[in-house]
Protein backbone atom coordinates (compact mmCIF):
# COMPACT_ATOMS: atom_id res chain seq x y z
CA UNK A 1 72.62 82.87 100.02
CA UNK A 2 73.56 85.47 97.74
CA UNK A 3 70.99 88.35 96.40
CA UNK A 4 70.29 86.60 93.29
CA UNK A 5 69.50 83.37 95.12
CA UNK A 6 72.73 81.63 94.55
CA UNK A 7 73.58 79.34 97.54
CA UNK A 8 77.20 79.82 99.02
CA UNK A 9 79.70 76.97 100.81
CA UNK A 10 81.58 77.89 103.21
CA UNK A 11 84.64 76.28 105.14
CA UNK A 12 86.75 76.71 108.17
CA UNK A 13 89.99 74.92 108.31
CA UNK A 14 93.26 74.98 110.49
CA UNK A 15 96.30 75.93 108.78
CA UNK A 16 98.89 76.22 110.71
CA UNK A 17 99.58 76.13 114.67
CA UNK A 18 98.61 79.66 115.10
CA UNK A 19 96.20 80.33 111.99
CA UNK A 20 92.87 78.84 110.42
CA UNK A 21 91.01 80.27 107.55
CA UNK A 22 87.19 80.98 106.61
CA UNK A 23 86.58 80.46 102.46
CA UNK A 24 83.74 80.41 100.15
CA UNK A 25 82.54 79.82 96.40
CA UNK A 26 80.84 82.68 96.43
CA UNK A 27 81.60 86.02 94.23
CA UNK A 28 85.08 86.70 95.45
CA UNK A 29 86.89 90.37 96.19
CA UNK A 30 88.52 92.44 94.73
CA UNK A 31 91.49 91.51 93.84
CA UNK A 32 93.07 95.28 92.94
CA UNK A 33 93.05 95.85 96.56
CA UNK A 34 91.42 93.21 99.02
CA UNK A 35 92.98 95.33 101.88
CA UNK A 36 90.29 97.96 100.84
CA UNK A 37 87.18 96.05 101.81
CA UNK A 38 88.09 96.23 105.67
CA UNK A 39 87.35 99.79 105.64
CA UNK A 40 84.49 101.33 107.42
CA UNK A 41 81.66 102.10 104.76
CA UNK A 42 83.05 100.31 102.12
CA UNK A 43 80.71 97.51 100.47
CA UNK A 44 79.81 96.80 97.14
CA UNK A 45 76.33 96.28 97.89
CA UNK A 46 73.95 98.92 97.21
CA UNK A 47 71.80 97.68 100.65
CA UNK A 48 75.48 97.30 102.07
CA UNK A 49 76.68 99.14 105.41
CA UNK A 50 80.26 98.11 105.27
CA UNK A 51 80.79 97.35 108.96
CA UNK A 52 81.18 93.64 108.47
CA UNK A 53 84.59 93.10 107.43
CA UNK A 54 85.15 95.86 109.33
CA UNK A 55 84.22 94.71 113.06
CA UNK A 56 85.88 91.40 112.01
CA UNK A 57 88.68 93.06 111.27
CA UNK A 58 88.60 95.20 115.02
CA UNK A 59 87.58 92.13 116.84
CA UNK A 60 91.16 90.26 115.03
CA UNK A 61 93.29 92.93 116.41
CA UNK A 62 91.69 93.22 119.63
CA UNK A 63 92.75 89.30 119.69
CA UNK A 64 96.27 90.20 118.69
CA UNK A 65 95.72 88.43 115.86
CA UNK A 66 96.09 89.40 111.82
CA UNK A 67 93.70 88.39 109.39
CA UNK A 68 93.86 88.90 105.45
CA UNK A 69 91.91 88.17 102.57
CA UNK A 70 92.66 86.86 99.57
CA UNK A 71 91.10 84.20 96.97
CA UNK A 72 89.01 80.57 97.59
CA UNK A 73 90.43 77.87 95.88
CA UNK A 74 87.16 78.01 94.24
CA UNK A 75 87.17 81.98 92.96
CA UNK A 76 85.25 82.70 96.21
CA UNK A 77 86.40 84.89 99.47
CA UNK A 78 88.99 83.18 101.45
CA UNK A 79 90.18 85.24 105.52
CA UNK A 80 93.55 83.82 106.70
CA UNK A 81 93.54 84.75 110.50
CA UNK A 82 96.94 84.28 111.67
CA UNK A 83 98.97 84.86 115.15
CA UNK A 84 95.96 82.91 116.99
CA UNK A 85 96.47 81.05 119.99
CA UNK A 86 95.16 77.26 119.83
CA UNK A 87 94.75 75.61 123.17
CA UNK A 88 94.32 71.60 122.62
């Protein structure tokens, strides 16, 4: 849930073999630099920390793995991890 209440859907799908995504319908990111909101401190909250995106970001490339954001199909957030390996 959002701070004004607004209820958020999220989904996790597999892309390809070595990538899956997280997206929601919620707000969205910046768009003029999504690469920006993985920095320590940043958050456009005013209750915010900004260590969030950021340990996801540290616990990807501990992984070995990349992850990107970029926009929902529905305007929301939408993190590609990539280079992940998939045991079946």
């Amino acid at each position: 849930m959002l701070e004004d209440g607004e209820n958020v859907t999220v989904t996790v799908g597999r892309l390809e073999t070595d990538r899956f995504y997280v997206a929601d319908d919620g707000r969205g990111i910046d768009a003029d630099d999504p690469d920006r909101i993985f920095e320590s401190g940043y958050s456009t909250s005013a209750d915010g920390t900004g260590f969030g995106l950021t340990v996801v970001s540290r616990i990807a490339e501990s992984h070995g793995w990349t992850v990107t954001a970029t926009e929902s199909e529905s305007g929301g957030a939408r993190f590609e991890i990539r280079d992940v390996r998939v045991l079946d």
